[in-house]
C-alpha atoms as a PDB file:
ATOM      1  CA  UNK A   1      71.240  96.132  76.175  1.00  0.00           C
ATOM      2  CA  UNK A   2      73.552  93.252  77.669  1.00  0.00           C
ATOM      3  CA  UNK A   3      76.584  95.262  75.911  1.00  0.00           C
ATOM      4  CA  UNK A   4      75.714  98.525  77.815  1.00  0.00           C
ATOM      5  CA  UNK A   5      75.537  96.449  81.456  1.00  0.00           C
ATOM      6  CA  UNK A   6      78.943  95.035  80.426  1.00  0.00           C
ATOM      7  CA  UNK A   7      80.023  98.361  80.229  1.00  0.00           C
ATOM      8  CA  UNK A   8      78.555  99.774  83.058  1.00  0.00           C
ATOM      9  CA  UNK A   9      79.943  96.754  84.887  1.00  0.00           C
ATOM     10  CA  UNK A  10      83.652  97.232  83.542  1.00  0.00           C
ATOM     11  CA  UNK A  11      83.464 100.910  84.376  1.00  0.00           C
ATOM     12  CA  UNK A  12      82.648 100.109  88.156  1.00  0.00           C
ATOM     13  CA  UNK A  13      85.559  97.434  88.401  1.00  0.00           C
ATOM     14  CA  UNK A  14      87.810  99.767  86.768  1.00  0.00           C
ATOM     15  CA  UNK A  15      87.113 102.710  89.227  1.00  0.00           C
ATOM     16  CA  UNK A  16      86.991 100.384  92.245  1.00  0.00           C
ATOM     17  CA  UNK A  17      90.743  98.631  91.123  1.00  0.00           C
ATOM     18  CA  UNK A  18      92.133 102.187  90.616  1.00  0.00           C
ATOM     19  CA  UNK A  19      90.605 103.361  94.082  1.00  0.00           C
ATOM     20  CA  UNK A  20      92.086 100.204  95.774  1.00  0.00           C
ATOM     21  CA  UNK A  21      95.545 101.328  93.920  1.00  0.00           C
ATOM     22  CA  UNK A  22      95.311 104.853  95.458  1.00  0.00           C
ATOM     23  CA  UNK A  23      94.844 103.317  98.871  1.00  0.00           C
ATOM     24  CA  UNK A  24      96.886 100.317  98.692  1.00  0.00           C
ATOM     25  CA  UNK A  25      99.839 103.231  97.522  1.00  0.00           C
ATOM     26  CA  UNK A  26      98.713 105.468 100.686  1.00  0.00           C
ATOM     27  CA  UNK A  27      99.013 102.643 103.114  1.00  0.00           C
ATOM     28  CA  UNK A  28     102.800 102.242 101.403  1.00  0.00           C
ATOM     29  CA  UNK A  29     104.010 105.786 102.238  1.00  0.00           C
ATOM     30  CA  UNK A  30     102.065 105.539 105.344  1.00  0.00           C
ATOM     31  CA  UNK A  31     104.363 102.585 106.655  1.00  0.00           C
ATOM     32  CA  UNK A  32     107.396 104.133 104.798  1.00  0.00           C
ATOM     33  CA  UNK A  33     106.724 107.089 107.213  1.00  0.00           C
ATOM     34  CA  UNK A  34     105.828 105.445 110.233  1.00  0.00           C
ATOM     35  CA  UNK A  35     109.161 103.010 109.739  1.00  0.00           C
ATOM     36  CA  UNK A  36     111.400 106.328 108.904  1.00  0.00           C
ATOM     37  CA  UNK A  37     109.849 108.232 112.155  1.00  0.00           C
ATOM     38  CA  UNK A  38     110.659 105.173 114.176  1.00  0.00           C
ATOM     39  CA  UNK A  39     114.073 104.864 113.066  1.00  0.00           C
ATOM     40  CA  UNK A  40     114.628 108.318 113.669  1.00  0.00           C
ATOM     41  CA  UNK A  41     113.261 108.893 117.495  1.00  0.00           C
ATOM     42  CA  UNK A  42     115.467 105.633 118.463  1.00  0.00           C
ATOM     43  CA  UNK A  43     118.602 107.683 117.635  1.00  0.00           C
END
């Protein structure tokens, strides 16, 4: 049984690290965006 909750546990921190990598890359473009838009309306 403990080899099943390791799993279980793994499986969670894996979903949870890639989720934080999704957001983490959507805050990147976000600023990217923001910083481009900016640089573009002080023209």
């Amino acid at each position: 049984m403990p080899q099943d909750d390791d799993e279980v546990i793994r499986k969670r921190q894996r979903e949870r690290a890639r989720l934080m990598a999704i957001l983490l890359g959507v805050f990147v473009v976000l600023m990217f965006a923001i910083t481009i838009a900016k640089m573009t309306v002080n023209r």
